[in-house]
C-alpha atoms as a PDB file:
ATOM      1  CA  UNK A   1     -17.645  26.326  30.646  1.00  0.00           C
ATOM      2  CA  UNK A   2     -20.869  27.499  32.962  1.00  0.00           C
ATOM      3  CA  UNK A   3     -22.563  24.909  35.106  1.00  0.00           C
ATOM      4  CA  UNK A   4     -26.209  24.243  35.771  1.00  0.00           C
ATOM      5  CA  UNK A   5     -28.462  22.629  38.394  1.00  0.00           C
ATOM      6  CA  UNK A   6     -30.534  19.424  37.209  1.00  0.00           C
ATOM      7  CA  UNK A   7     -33.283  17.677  39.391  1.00  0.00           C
ATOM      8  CA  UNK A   8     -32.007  19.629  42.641  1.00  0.00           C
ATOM      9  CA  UNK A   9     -34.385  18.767  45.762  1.00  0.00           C
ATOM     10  CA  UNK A  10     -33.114  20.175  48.853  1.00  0.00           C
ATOM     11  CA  UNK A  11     -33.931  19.442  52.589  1.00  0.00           C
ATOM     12  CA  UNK A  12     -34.862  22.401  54.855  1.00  0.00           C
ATOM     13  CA  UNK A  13     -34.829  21.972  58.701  1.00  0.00           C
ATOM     14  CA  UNK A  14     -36.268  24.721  61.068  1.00  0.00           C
ATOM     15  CA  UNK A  15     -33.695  24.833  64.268  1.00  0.00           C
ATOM     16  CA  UNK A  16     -36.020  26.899  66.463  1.00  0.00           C
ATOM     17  CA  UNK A  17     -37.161  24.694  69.860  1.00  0.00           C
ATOM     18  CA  UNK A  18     -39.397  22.436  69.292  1.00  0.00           C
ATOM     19  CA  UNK A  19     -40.110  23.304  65.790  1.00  0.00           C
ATOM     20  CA  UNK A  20     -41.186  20.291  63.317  1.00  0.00           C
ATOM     21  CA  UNK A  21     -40.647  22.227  59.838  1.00  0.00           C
ATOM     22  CA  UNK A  22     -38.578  19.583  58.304  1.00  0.00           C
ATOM     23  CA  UNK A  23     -39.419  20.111  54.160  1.00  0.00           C
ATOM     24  CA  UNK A  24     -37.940  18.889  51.031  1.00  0.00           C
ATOM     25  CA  UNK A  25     -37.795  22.075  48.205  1.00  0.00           C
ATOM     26  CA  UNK A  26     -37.490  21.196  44.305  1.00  0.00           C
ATOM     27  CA  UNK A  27     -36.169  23.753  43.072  1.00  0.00           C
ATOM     28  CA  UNK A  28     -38.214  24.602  39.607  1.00  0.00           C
ATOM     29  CA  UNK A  29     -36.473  27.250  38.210  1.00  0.00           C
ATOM     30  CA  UNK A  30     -33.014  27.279  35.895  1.00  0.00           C
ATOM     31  CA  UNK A  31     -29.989  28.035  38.195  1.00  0.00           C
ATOM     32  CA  UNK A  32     -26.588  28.266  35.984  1.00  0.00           C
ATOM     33  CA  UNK A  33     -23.000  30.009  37.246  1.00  0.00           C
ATOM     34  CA  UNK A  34     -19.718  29.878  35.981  1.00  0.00           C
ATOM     35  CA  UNK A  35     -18.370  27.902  39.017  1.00  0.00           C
ATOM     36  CA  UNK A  36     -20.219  24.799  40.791  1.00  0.00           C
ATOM     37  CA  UNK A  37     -20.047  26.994  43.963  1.00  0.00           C
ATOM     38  CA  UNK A  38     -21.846  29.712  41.978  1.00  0.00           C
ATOM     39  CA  UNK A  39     -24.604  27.465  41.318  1.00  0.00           C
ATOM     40  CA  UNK A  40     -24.569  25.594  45.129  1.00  0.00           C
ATOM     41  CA  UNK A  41     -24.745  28.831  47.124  1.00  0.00           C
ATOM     42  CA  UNK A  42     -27.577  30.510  44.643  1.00  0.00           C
ATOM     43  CA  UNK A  43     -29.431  26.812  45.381  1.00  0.00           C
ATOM     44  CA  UNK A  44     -29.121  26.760  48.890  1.00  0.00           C
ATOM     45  CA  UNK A  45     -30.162  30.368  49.197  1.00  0.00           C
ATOM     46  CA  UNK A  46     -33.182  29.812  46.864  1.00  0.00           C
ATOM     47  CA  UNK A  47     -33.905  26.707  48.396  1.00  0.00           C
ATOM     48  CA  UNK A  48     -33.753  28.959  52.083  1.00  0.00           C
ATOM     49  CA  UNK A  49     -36.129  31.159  50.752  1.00  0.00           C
ATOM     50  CA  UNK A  50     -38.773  29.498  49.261  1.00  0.00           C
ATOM     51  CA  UNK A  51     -38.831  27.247  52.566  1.00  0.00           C
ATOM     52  CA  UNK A  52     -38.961  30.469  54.586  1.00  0.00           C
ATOM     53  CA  UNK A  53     -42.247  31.416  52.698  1.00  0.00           C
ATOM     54  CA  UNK A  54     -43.694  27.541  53.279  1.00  0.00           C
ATOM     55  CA  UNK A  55     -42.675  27.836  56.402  1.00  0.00           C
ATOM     56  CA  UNK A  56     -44.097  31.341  57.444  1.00  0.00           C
ATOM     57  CA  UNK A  57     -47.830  29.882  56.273  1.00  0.00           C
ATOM     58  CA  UNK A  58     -47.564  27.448  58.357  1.00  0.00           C
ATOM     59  CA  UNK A  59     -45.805  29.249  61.568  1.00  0.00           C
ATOM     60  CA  UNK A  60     -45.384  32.291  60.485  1.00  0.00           C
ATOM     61  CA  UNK A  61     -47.209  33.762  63.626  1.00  0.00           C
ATOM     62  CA  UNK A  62     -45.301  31.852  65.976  1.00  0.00           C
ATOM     63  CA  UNK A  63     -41.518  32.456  64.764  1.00  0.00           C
ATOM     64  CA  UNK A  64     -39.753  32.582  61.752  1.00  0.00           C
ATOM     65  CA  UNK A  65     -37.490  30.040  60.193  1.00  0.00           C
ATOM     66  CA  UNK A  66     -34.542  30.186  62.527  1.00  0.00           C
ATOM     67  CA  UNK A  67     -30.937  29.351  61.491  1.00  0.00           C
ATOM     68  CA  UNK A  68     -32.204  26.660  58.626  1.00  0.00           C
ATOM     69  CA  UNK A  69     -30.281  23.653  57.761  1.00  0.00           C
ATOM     70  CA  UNK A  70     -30.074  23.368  54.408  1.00  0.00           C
ATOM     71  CA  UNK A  71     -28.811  20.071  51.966  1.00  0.00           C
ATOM     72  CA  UNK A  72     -28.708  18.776  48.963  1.00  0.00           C
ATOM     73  CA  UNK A  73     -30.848  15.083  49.077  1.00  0.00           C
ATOM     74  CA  UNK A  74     -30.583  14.914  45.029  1.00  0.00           C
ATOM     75  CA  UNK A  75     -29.864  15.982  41.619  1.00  0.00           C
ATOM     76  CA  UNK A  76     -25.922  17.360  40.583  1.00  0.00           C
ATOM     77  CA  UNK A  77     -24.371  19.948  39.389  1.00  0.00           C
ATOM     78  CA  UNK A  78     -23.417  19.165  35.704  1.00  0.00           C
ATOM     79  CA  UNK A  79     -21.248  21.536  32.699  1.00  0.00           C
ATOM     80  CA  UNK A  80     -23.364  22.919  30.295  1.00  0.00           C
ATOM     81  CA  UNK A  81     -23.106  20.805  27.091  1.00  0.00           C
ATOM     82  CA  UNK A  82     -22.524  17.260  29.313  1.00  0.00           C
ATOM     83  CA  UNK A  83     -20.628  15.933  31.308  1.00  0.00           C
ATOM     84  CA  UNK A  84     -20.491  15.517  35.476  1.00  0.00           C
ATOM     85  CA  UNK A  85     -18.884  18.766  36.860  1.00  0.00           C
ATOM     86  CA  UNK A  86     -17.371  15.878  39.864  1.00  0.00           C
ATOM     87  CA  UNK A  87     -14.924  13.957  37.944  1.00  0.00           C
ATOM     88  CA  UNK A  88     -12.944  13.176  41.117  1.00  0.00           C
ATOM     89  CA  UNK A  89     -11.218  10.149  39.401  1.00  0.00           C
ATOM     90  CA  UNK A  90      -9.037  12.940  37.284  1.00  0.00           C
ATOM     91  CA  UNK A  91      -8.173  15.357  39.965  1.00  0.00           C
ATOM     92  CA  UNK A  92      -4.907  14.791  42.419  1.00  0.00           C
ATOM     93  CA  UNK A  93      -5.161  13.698  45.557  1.00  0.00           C
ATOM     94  CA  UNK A  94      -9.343  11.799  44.839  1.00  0.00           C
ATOM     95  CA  UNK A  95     -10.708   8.511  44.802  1.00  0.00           C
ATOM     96  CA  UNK A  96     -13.738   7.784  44.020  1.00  0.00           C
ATOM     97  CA  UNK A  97     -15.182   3.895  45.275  1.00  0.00           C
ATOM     98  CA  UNK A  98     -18.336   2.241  44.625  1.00  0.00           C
ATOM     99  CA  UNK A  99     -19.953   0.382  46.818  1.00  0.00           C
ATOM    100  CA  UNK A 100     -22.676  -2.024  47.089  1.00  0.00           C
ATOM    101  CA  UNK A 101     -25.621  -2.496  50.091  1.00  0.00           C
ATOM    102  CA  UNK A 102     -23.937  -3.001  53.883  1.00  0.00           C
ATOM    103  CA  UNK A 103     -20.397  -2.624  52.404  1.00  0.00           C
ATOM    104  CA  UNK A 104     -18.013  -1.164  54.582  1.00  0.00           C
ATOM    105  CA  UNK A 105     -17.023   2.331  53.462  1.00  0.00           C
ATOM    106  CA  UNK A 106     -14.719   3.536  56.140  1.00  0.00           C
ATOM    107  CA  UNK A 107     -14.142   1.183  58.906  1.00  0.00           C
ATOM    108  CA  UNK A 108     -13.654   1.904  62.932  1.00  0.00           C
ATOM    109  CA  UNK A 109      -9.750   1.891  64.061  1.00  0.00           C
ATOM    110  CA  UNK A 110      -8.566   2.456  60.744  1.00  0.00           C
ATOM    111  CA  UNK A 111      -6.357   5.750  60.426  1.00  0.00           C
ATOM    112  CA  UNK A 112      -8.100   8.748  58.647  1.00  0.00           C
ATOM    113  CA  UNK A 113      -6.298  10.438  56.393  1.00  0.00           C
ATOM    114  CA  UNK A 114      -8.938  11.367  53.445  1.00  0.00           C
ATOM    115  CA  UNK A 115     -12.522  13.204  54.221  1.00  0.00           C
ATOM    116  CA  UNK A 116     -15.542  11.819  52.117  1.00  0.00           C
ATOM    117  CA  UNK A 117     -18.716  12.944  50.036  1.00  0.00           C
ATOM    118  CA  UNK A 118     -21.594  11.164  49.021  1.00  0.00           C
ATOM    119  CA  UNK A 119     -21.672  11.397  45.279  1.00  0.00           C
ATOM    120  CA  UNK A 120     -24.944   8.775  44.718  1.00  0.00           C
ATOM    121  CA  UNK A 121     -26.590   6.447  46.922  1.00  0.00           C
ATOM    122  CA  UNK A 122     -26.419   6.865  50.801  1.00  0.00           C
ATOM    123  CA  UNK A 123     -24.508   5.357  54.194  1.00  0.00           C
ATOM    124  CA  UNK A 124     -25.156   5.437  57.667  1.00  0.00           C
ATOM    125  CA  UNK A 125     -22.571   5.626  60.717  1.00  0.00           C
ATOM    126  CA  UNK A 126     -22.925   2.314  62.509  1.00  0.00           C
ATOM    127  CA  UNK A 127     -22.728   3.803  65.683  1.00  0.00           C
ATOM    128  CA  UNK A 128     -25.806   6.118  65.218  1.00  0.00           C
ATOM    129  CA  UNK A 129     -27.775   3.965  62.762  1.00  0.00           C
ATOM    130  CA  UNK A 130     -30.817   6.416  62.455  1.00  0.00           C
ATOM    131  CA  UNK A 131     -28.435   9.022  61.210  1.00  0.00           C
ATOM    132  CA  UNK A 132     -27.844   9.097  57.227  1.00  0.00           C
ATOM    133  CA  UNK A 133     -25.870  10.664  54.491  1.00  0.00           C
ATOM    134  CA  UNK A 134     -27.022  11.265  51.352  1.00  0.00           C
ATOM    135  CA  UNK A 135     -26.415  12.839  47.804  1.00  0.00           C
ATOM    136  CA  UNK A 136     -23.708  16.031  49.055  1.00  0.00           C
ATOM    137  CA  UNK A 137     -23.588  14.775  52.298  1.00  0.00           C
ATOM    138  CA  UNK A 138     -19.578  14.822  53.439  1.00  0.00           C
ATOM    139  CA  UNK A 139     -18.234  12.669  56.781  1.00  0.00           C
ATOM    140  CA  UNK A 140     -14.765  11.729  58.024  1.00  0.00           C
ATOM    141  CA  UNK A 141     -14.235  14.110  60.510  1.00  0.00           C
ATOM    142  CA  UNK A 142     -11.358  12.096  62.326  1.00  0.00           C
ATOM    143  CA  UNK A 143      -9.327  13.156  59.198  1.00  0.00           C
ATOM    144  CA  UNK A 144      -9.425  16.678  60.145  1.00  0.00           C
ATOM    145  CA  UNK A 145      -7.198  15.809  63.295  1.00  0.00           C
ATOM    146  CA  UNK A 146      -3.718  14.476  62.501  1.00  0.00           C
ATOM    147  CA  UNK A 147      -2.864  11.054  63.384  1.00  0.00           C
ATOM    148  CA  UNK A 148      -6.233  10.064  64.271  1.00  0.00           C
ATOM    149  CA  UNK A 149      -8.210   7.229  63.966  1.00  0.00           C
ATOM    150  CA  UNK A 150     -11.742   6.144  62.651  1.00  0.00           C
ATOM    151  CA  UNK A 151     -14.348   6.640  65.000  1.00  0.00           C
ATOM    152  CA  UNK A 152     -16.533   4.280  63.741  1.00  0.00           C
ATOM    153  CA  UNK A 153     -18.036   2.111  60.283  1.00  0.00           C
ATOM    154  CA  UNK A 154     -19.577   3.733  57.939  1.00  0.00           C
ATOM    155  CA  UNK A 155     -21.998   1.623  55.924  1.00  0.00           C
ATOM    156  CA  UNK A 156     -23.501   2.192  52.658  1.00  0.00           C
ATOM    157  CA  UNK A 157     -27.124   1.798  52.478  1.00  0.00           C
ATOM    158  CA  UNK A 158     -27.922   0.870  48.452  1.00  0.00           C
ATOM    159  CA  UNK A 159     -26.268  -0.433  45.752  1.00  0.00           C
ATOM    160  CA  UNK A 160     -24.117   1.657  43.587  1.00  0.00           C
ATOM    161  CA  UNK A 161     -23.636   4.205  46.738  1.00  0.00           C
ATOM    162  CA  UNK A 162     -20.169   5.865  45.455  1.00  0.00           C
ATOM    163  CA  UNK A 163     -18.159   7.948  48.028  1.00  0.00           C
ATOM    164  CA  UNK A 164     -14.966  10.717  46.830  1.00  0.00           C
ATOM    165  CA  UNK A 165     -12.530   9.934  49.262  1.00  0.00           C
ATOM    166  CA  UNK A 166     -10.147  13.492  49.448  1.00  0.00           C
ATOM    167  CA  UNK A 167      -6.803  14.254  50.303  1.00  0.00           C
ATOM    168  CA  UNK A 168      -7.678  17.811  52.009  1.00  0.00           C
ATOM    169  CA  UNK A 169      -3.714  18.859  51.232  1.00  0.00           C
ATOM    170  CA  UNK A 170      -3.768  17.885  47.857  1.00  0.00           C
ATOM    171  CA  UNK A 171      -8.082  19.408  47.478  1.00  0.00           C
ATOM    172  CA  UNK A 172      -6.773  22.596  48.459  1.00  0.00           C
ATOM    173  CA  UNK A 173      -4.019  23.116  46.500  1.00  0.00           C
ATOM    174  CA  UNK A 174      -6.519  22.426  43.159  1.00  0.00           C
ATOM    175  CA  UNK A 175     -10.074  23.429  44.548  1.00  0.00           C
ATOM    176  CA  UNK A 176      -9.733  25.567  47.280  1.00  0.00           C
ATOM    177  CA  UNK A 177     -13.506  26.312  47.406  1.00  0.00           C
ATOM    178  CA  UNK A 178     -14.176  22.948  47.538  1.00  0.00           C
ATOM    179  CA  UNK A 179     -12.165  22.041  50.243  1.00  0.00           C
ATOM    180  CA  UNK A 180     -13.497  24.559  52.307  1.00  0.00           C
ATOM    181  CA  UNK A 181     -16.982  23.104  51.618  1.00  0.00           C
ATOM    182  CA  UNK A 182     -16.151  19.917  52.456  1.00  0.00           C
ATOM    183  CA  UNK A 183     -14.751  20.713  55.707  1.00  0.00           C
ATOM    184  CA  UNK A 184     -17.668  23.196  56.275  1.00  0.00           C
ATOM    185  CA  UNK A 185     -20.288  20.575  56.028  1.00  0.00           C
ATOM    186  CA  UNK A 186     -17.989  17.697  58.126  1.00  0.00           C
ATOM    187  CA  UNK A 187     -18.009  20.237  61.139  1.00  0.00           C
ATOM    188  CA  UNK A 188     -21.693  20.501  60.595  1.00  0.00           C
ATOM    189  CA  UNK A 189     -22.422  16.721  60.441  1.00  0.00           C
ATOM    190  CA  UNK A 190     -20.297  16.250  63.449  1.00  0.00           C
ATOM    191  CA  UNK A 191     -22.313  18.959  65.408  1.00  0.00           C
ATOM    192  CA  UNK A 192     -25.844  17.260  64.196  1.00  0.00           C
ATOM    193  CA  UNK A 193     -24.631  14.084  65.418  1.00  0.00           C
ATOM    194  CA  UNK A 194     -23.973  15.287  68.399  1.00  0.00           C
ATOM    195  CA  UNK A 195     -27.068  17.166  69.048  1.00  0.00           C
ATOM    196  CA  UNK A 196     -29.098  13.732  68.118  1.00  0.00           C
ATOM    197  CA  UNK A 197     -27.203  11.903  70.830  1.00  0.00           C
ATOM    198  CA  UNK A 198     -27.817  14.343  73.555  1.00  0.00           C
ATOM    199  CA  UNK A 199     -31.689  14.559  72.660  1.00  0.00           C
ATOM    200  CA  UNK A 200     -31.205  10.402  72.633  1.00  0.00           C
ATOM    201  CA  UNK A 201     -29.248  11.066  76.384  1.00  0.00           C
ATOM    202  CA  UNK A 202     -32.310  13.541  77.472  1.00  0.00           C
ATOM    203  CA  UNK A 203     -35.217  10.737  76.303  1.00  0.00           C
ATOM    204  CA  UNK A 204     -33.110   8.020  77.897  1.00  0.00           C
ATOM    205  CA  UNK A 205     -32.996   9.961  81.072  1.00  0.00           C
ATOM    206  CA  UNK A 206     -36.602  11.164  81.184  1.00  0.00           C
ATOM    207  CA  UNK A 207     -37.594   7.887  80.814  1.00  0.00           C
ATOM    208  CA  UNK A 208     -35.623   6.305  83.041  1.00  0.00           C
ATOM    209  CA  UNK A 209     -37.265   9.032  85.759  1.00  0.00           C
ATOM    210  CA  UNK A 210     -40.939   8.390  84.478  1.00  0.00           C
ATOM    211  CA  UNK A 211     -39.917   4.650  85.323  1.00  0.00           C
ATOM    212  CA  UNK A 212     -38.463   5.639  88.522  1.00  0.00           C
ATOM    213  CA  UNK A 213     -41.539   7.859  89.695  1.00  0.00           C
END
């Protein structure tokens, strides 16, 4: 059964220096595939280019839109004739948890065996409050690493903010594409965290100088 896109708005980030292009794209037209991934990757890409012509009006004589981040902020992904096409709670080896304002969704110390996505609602990483995860957003990179632990709580920021909890062995083994998605967009998040603490490090540090001076 094909899929289709409903209510997809998509945020579009411009990761040239100094660069403030930061949009949110609806996406208008009628996007249906045979797989989900079909209908993702034609999304992102139309989502891409339709922020590459906002942004080009805009900056177009400075610099083009450079290495865009691109994500899902809402809408799904549903089977033509009804019906969600994440039903996690019938697939092997997925858990799906809902969970109400400042619950704890994964908790710092813990060991980290499943990855997670943000199927409604959002959550924040209480270490790096500012930073958030919505609708497709996926997190848990400790899992990634055998034996590891959490690195820190994860907190969900509304009510009814429900999380799919994999089991990357078992995700593999029945959605291979998915899996590799998931993973994809952990490594991401980890690397965007990152780069928001070391701009945090370099205002810290100028500031401390400007004090100094």
């Amino acid at each position: 059964m094909p899929f289709q896109l409903f209510n997809g708005v998509y945020a579009v980030r411009c990761r040239h220096e100094h660069c403030p292009f930061n949009d949110q794209i609806k996406i208008e037209q009628k996007i249906a595939g045979v797989t989900e991934d079909d209908v993702r990757s034609e999304a992102l890409k139309m989502a891409r280019d339709q922020a590459a012509v906002r942004h080009d009006e805009i900056y177009g004589r400075r610099h083009n839109l450079e290495s865009p981040e691109v994500r899902m902020v809402s809408g799904m992904i549903q089977k033509l004739g009804g019906g969600s096409s994440v039903d996690p709670e019938s697939q092997k080896g997925v858990a799906v948890r809902r969970f109400d304002k400042g619950e704890v969704i994964l908790r710092k110390g813990e060991a980290a065996s499943t990855v997670c996505e943000v199927l409604a609602g959002s959550a924040y990483p209480q270490a790096n409050r500012t930073h958030r995860y919505g609708v497709g957003d996926c997190f848990g990179v400790a899992a990634l690493v055998p034996n590891q632990k959490r690195l820190s709580d994860v907190i969900a920021q509304s009510d009814g903010t429900t999380v799919a909890f994999y089991h990357l062995g078992d995700l593999r083994q029945t959605e291979p594409g998915r899996a590799t998605r998931v993973v994809t967009q952990v490594m991401e998040d980890t690397l965007r965290v990152v780069d928001e603490l070391g701009k945090a490090v370099d205002r810290l540090r100028k500031e401390r100088h400007r004090l100094a001076s």
